[in-house]
C-alpha atoms as a PDB file:
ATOM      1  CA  UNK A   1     118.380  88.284  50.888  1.00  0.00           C
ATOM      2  CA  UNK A   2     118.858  88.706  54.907  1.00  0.00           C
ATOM      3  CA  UNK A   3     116.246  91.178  56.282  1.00  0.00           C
ATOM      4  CA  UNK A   4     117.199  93.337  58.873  1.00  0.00           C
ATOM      5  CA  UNK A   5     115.331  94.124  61.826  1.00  0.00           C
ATOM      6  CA  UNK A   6     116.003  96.785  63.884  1.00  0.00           C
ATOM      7  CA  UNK A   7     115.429  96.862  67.561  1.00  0.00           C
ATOM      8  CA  UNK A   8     113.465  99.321  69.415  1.00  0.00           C
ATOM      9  CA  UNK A   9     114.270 100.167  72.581  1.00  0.00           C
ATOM     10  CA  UNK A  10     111.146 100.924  74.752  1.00  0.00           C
ATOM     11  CA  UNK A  11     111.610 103.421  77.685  1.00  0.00           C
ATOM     12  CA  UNK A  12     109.742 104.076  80.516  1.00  0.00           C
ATOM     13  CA  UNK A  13     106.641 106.629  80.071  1.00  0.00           C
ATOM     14  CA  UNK A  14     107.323 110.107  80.782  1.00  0.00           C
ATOM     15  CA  UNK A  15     105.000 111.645  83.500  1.00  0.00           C
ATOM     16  CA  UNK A  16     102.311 113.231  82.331  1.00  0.00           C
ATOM     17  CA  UNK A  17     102.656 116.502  81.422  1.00  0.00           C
ATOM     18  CA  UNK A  18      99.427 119.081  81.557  1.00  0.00           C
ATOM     19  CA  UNK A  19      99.086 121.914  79.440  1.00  0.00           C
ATOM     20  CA  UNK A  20      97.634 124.205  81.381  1.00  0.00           C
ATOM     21  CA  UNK A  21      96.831 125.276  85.431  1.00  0.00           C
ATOM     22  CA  UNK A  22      93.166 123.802  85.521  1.00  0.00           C
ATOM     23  CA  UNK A  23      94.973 120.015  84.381  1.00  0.00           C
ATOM     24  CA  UNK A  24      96.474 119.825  87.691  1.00  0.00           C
ATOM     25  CA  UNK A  25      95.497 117.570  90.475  1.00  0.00           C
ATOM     26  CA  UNK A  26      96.796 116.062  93.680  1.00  0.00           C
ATOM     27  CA  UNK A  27      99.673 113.798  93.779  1.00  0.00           C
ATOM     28  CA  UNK A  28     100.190 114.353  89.873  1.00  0.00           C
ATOM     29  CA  UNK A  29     104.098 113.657  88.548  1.00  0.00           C
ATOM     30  CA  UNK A  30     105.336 116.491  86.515  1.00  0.00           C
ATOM     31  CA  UNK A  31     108.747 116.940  84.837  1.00  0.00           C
ATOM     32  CA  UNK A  32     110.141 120.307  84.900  1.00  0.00           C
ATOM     33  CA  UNK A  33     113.370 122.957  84.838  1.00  0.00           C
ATOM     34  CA  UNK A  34     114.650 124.825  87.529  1.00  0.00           C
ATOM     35  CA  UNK A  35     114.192 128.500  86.849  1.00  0.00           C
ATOM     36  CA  UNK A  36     114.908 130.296  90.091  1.00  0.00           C
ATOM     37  CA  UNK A  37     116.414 129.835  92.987  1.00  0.00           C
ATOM     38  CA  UNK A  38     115.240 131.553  96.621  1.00  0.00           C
ATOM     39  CA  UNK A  39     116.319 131.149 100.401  1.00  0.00           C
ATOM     40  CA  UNK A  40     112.694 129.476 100.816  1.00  0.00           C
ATOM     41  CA  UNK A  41     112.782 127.050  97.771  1.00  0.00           C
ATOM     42  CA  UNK A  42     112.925 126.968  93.816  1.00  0.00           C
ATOM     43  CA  UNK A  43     110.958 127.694  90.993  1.00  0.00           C
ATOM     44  CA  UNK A  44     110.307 125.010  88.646  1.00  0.00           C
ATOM     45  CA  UNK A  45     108.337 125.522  84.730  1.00  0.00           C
ATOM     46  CA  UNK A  46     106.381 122.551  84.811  1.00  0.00           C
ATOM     47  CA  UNK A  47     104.629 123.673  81.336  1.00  0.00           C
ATOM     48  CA  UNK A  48     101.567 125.319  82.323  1.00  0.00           C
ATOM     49  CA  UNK A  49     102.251 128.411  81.826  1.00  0.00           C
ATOM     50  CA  UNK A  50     103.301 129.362  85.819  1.00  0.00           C
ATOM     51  CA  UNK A  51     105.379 128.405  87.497  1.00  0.00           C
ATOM     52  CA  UNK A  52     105.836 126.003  90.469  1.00  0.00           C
ATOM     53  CA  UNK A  53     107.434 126.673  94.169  1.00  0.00           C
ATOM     54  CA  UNK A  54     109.159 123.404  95.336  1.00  0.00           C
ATOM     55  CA  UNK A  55     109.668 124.872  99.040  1.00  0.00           C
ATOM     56  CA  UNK A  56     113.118 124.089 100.810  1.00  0.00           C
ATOM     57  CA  UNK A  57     111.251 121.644 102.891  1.00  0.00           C
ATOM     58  CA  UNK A  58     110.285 119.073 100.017  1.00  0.00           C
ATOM     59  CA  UNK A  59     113.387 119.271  98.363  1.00  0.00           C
ATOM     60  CA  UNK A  60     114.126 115.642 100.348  1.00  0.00           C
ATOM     61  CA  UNK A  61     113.279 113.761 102.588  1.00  0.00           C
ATOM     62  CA  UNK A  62     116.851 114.745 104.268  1.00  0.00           C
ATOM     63  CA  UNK A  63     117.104 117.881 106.019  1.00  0.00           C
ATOM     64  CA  UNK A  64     118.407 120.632 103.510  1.00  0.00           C
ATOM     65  CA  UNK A  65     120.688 123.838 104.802  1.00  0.00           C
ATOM     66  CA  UNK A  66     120.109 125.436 101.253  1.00  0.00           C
ATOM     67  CA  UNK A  67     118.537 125.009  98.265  1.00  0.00           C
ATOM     68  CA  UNK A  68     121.723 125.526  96.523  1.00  0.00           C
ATOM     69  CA  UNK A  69     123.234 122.713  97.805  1.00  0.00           C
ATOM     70  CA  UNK A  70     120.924 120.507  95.955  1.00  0.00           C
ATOM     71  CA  UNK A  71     119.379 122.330  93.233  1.00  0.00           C
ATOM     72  CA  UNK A  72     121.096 124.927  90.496  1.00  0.00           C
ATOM     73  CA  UNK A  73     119.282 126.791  87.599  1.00  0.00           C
ATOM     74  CA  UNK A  74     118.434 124.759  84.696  1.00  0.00           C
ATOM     75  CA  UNK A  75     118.396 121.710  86.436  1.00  0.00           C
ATOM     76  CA  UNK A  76     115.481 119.009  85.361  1.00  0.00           C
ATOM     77  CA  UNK A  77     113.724 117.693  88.236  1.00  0.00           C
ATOM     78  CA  UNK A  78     110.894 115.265  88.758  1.00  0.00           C
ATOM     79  CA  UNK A  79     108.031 116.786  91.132  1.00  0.00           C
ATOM     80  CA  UNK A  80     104.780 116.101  92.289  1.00  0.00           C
ATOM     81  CA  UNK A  81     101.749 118.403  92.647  1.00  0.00           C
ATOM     82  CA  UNK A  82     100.982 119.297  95.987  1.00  0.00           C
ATOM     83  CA  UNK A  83      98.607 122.426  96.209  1.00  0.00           C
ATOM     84  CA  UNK A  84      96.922 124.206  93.638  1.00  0.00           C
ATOM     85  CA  UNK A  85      95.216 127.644  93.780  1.00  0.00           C
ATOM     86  CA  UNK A  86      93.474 128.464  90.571  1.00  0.00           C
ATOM     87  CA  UNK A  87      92.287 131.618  91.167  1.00  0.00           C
ATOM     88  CA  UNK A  88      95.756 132.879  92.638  1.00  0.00           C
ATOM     89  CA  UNK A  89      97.857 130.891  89.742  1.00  0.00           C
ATOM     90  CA  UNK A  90      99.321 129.596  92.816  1.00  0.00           C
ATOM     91  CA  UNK A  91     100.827 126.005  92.547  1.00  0.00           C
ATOM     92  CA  UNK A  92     102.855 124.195  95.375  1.00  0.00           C
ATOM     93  CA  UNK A  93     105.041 121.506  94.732  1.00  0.00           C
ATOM     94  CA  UNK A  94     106.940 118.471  96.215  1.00  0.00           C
ATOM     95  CA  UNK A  95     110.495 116.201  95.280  1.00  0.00           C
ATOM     96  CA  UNK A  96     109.318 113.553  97.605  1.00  0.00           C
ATOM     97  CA  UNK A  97     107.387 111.123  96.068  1.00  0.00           C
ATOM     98  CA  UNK A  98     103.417 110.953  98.183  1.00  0.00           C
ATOM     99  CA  UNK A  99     101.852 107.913  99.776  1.00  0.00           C
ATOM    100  CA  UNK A 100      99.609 106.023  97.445  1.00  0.00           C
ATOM    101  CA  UNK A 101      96.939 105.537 100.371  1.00  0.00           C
ATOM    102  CA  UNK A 102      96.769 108.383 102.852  1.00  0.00           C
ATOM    103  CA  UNK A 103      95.028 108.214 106.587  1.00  0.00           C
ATOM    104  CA  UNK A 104      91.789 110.161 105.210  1.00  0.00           C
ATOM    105  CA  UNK A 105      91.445 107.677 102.027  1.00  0.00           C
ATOM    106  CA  UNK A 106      91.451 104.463 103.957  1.00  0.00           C
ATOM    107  CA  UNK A 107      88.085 103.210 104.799  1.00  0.00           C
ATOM    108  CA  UNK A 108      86.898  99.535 106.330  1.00  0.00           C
ATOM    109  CA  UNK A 109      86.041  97.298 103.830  1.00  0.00           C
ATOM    110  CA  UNK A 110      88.669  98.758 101.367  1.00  0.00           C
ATOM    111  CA  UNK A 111      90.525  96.573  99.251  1.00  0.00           C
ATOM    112  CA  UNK A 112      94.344  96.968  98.467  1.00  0.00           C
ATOM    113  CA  UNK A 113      97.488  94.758  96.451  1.00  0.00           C
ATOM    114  CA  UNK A 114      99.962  95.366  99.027  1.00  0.00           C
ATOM    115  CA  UNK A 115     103.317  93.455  98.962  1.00  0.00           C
ATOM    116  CA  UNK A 116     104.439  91.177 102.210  1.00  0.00           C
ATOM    117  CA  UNK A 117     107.210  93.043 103.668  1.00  0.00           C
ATOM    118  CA  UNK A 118     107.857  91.296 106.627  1.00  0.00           C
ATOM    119  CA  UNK A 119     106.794  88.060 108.947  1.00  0.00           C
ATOM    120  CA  UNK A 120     106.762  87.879 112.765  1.00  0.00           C
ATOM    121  CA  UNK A 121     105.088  84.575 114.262  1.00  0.00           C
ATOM    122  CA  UNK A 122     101.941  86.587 115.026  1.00  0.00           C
ATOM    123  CA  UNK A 123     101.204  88.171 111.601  1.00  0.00           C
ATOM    124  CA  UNK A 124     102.519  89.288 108.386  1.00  0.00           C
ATOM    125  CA  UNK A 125     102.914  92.918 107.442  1.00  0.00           C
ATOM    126  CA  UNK A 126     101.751  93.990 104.236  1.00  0.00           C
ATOM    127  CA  UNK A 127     103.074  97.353 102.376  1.00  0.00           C
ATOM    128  CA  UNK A 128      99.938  99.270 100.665  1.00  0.00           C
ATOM    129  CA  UNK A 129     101.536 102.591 100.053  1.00  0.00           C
ATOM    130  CA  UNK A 130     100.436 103.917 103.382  1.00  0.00           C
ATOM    131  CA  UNK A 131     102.855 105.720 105.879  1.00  0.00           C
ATOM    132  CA  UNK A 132     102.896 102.228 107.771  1.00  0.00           C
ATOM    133  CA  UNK A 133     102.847  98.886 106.687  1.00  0.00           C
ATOM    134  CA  UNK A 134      99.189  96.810 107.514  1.00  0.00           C
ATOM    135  CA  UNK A 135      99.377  94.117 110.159  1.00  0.00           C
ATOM    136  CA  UNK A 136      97.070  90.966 108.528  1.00  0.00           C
ATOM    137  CA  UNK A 137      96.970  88.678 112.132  1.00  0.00           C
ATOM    138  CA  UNK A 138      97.440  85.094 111.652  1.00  0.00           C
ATOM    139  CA  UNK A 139      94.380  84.394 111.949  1.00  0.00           C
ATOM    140  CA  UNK A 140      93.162  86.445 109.359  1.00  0.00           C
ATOM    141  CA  UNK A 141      95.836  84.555 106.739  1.00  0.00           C
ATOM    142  CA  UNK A 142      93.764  81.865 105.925  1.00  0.00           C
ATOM    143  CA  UNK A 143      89.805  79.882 106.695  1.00  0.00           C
ATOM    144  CA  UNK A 144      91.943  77.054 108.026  1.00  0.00           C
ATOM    145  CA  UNK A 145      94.555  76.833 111.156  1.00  0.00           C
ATOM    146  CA  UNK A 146      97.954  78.136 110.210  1.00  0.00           C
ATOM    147  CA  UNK A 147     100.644  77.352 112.526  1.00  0.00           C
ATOM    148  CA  UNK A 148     103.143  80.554 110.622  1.00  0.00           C
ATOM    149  CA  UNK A 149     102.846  82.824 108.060  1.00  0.00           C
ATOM    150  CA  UNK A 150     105.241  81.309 105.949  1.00  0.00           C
ATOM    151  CA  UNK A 151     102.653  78.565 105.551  1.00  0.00           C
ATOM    152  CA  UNK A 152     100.719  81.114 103.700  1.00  0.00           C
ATOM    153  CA  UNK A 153     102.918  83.939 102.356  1.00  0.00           C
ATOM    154  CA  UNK A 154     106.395  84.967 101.352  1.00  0.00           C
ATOM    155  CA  UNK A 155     108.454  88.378 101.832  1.00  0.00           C
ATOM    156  CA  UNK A 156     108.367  89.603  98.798  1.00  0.00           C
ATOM    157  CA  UNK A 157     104.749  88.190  97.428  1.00  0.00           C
ATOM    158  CA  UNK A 158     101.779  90.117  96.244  1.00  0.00           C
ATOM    159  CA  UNK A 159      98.635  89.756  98.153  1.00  0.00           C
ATOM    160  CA  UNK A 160      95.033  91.397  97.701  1.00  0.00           C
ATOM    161  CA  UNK A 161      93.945  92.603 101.446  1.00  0.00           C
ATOM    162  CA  UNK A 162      90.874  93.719 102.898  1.00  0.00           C
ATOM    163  CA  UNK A 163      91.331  96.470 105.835  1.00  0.00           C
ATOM    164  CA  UNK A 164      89.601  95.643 108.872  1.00  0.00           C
ATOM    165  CA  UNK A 165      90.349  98.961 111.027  1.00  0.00           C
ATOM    166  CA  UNK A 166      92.732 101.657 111.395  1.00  0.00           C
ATOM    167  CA  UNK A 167      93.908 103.993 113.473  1.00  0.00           C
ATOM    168  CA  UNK A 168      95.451 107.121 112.651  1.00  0.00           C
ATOM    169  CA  UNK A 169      97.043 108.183 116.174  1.00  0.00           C
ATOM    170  CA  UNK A 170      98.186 104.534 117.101  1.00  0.00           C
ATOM    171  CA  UNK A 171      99.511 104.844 113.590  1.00  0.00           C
ATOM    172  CA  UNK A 172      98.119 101.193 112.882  1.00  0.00           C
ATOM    173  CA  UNK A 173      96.321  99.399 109.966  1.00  0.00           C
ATOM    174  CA  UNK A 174      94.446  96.062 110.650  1.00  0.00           C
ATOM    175  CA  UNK A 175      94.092  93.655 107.186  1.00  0.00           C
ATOM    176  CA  UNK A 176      92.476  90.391 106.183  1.00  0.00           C
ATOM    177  CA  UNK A 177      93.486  88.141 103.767  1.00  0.00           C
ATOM    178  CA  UNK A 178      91.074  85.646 104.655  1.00  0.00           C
ATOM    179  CA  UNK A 179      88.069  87.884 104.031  1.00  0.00           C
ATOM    180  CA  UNK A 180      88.344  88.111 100.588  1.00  0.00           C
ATOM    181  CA  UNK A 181      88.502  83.847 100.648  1.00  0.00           C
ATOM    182  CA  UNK A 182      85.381  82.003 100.061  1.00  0.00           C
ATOM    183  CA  UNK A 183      84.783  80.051 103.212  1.00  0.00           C
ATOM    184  CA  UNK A 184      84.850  76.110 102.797  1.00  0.00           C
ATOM    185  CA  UNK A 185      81.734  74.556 102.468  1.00  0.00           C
ATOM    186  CA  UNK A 186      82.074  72.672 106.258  1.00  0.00           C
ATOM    187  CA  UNK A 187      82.467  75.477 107.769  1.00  0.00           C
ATOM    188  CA  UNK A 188      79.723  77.354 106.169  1.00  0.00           C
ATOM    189  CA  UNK A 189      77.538  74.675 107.486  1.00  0.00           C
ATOM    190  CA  UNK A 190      78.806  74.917 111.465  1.00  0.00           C
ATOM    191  CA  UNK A 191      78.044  78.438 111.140  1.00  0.00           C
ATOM    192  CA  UNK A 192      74.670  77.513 110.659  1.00  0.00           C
ATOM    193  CA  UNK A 193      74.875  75.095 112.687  1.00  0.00           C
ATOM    194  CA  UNK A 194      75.653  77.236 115.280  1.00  0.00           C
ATOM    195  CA  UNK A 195      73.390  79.866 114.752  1.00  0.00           C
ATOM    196  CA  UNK A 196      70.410  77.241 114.951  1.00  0.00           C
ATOM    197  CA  UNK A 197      71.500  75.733 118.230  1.00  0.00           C
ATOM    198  CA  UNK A 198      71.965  79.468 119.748  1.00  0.00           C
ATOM    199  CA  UNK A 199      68.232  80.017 118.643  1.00  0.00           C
ATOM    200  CA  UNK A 200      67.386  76.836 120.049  1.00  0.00           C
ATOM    201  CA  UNK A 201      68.918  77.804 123.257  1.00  0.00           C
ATOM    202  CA  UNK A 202      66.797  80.866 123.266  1.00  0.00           C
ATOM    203  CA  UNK A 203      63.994  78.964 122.881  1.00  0.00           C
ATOM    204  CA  UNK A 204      64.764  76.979 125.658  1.00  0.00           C
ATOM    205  CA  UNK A 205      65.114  79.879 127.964  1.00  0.00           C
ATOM    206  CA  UNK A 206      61.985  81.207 126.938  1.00  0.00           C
ATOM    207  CA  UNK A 207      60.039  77.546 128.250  1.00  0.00           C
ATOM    208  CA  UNK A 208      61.901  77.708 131.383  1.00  0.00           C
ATOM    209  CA  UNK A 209      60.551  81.134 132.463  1.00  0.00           C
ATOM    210  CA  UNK A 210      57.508  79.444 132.828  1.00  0.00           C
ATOM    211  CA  UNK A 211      57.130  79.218 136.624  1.00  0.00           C
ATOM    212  CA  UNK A 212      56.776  75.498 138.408  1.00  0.00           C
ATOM    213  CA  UNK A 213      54.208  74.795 140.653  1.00  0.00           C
ATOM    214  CA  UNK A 214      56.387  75.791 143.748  1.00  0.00           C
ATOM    215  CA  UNK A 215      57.218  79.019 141.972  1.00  0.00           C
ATOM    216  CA  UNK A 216      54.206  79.522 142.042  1.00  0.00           C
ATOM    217  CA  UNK A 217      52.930  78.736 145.927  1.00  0.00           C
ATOM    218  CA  UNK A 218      55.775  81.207 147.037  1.00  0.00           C
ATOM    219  CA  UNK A 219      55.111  83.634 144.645  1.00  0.00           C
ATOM    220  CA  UNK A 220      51.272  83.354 145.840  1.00  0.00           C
ATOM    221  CA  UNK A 221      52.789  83.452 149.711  1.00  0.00           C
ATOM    222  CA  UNK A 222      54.773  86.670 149.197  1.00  0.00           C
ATOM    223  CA  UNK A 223      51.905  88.888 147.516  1.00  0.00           C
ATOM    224  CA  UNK A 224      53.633  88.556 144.296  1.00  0.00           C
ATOM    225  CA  UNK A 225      51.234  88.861 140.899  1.00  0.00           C
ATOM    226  CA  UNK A 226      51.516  85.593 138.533  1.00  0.00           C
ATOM    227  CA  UNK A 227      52.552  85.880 135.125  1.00  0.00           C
ATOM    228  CA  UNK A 228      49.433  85.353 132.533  1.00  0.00           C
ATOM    229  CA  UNK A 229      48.975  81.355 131.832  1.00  0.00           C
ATOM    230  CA  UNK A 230      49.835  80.859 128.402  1.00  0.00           C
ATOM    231  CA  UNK A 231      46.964  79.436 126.321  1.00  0.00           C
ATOM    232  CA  UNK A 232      47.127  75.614 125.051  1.00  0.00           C
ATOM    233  CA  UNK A 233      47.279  76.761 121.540  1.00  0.00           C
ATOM    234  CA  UNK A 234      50.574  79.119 122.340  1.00  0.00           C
ATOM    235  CA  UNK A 235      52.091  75.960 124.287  1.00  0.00           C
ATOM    236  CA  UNK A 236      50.989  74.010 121.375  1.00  0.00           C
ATOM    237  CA  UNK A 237      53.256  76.862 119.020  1.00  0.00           C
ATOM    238  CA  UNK A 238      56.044  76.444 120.946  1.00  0.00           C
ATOM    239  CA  UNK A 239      56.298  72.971 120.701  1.00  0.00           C
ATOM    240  CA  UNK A 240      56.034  72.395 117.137  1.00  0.00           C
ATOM    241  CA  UNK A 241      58.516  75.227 116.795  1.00  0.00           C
ATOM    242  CA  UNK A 242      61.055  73.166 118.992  1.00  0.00           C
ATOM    243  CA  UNK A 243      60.814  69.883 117.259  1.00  0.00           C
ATOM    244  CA  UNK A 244      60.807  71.990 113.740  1.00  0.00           C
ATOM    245  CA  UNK A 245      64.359  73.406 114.957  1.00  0.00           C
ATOM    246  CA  UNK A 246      65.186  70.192 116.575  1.00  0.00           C
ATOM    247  CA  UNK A 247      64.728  68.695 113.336  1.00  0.00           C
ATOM    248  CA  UNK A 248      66.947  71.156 111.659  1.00  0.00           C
ATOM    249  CA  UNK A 249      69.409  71.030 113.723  1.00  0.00           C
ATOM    250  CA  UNK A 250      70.104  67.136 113.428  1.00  0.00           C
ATOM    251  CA  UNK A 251      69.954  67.041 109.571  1.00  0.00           C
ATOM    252  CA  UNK A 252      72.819  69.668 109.625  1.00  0.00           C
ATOM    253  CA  UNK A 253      74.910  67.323 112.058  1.00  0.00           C
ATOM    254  CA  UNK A 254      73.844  64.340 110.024  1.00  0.00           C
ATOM    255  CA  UNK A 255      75.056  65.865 106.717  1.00  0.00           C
ATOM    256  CA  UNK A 256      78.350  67.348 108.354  1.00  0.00           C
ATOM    257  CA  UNK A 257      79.384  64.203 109.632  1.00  0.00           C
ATOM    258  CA  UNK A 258      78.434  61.931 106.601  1.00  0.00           C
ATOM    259  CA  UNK A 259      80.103  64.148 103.986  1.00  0.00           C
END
């Protein structure tokens, strides 16, 4: 005997519908009917009980004469929530679909999937669901030297970013890839390298503001007042704190280069 299986088609998930005013947030998608039509927009049942204004200016993102010319009575339409006034059942509504991100949600240090939408030899531009695509710089691809993006990303690839700035009136957003890379061991250690041999040059200029004995005779000749001789105990400090970073600083170098 030959069993039969039947196939199931599986659609997409219908938005969400609320059941009443007080279910309604921000940026929700509701599916509705048209119930009314008016010179400054439509009236949609979204199933709360009141009903929602659509206004002539979010009918699309097109510039719309009348309403009638793209919506008629008992038409089903896909909105999203835009206002809400709870106390004055009030509920404003929108046919274009919002940003994901908006200018007041982004924030440095933020983290975002955005796809690659573009390359240019200085950068590739990343899509995040803001009004304008991020700009992750090339040097911000990747820990090591990348000649072009391409060496790193694709159009079309998905990439987790890290935003670095913004700016609302230049209408820019700055992103990092690499930020969200662990750094490579080497270079870990020439950062610290680095940072030791700055402190060590610090050090430095702090022993050569001690005056020399001709400093000294012309400082005497001119009236000037002499700095406070430093005890041999505090010389004595200073010295074993130079060799100490002296020391540290060559068994970094020896274990970078030997690796």
């Amino acid at each position: 005997m030959t069993e039969v299986i039947s196939e199931t088609t599986v659609e997409e998930a219908a938005p969400t519908q609320p059941k009443t005013i007080n279910d309604l947030e921000p940026k929700m998608k509701l599916s509705g009917a048209v119930v009314r039509l008016e010179l400054y927009g439509a009236f949609i049942d979204v199933g709360v009980g009141v009903n929602a204004l659509v206004h002539i200016s979010q009918l699309g993102k097109e510039h719309v004469n009348r309403v009638a010319d793209v919506l008629s009575v008992g038409d089903e339409v896909t909105v999203w929530v835009d206002k809400v006034d709870v106390q004055r059942e009030q509920i404003m509504v929108t046919m274009i679909e919002p940003l994901a991100v908006d200018w007041k949600d982004l924030k440095v240090g933020q983290t975002y999937t955005g796809v690659v939408s573009r390359l240019e030899t200085y950068g590739a531009f990343i899509s995040i669901g803001a009004e304008r695509e991020g700009l992750v710089h090339i040097s911000e691809l990747s820990h090591d030297y990348v000649k072009h993006p391409s060496e790193v990303v694709n159009v079309g690839s998905e990439v987790e970013t890290q935003v670095l700035g913004f700016s609302k009136r230049k209408r820019r957003i700055d992103l990092s890839i690499k930020a969200l890379l662990e750094k490579p061991e080497a270079q870990q250690q020439q950062t610290q390298y680095n940072r030791q041999a700055e402190a060590f040059v610090e050090f430095e200029e702090e022993d050569d503001d001690m005056p020399t004995a001709m400093e000294i005779a012309l400082r005497q000749a001119m009236g000037d007042s002499m700095p406070k001789k430093q005890s041999k105990r505090d010389r004595r400090r200073k010295r074993n704190r130079r060799d100490r970073m002296r020391h540290q600083q060559d068994d970094i170098m020896d274990r970078t280069l030997h690796r």
